[in-house]
Protein backbone atom coordinates (compact mmCIF):
# COMPACT_ATOMS: atom_id res chain seq x y z
CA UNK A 1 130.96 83.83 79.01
CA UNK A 2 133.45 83.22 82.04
CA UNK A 3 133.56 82.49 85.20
CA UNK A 4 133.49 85.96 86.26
CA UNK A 5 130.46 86.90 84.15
CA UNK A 6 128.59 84.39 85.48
CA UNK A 7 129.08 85.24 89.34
CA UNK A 8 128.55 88.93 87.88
CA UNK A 9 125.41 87.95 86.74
CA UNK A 10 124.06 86.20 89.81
CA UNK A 11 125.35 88.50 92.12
CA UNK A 12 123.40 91.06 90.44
CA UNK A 13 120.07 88.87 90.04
CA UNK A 14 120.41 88.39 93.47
CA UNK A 15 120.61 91.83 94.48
CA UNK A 16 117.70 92.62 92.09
CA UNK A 17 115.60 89.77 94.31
CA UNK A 18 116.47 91.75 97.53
CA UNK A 19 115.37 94.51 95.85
CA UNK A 20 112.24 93.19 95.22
CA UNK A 21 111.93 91.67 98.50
CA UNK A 22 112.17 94.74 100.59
CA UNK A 23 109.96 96.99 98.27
CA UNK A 24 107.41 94.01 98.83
CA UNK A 25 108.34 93.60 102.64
CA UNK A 26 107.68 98.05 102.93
CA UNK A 27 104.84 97.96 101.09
CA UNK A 28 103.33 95.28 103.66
CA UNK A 29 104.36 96.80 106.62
CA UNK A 30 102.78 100.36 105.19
CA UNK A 31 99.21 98.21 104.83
CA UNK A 32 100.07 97.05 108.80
CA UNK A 33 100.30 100.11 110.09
CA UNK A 34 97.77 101.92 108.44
CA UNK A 35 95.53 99.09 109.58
CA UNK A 36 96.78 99.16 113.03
CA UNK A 37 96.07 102.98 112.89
CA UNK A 38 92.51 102.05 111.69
CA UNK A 39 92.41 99.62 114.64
CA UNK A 40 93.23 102.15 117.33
CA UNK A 41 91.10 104.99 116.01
CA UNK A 42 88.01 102.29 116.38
CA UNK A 43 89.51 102.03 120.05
CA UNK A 44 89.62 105.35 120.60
CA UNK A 45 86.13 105.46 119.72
CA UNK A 46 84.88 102.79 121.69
CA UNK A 47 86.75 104.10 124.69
CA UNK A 48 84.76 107.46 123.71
CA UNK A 49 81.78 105.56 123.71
CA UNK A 50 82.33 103.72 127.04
CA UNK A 51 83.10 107.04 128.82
CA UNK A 52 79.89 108.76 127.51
CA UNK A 53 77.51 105.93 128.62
CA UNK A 54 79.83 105.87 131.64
CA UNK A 55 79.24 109.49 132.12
CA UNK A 56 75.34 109.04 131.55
CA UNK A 57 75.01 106.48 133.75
CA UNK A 58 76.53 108.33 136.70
CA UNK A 59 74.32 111.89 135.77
CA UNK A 60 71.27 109.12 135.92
CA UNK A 61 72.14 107.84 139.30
CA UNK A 62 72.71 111.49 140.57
CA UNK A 63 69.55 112.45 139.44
CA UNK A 64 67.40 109.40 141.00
CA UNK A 65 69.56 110.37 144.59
CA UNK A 66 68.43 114.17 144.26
CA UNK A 67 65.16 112.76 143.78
CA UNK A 68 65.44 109.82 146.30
CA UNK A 69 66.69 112.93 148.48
CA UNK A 70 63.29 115.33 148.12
CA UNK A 71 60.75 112.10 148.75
CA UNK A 72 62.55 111.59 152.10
CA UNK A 73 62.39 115.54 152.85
CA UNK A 74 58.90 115.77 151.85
CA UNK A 75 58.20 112.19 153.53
CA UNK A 76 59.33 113.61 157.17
């Protein structure tokens, strides 16, 4: 085997680890984002959440100030 073969040889090992390496390196970032995705849809829903109790809370308060509001009428 000469010289030649033998950088042959590594140059193509090498490539085959780089290979490897990025297959390994796209597979990981695929399982980041989909877990990222995951992550903002649980967000999303919490935000959801938040405005709906938000949104209660304020129909609540409007209702005890209608009612707040007929007492004093009636009080006069």
């Amino acid at each position: 085997m000469g010289i030649a073969d033998q950088f042959k040889d590594k140059a193509q090992e090498l490539a085959d680890q780089g290979q490897k390496k990025l297959k390994g390196a796209k597979g990981e970032g695929q399982r980041q984002g989909q877990g990222q995705r995951q992550g903002q849809g649980q967000d999303r829903r919490q935000d959801a959440s938040d405005r709906a109790r938000q949104a209660s809370e304020q129909g609540r308060d409007r209702a005890q100030g209608a009612a707040d509001d007929v007492r004093e009428k009636f009080d006069r």
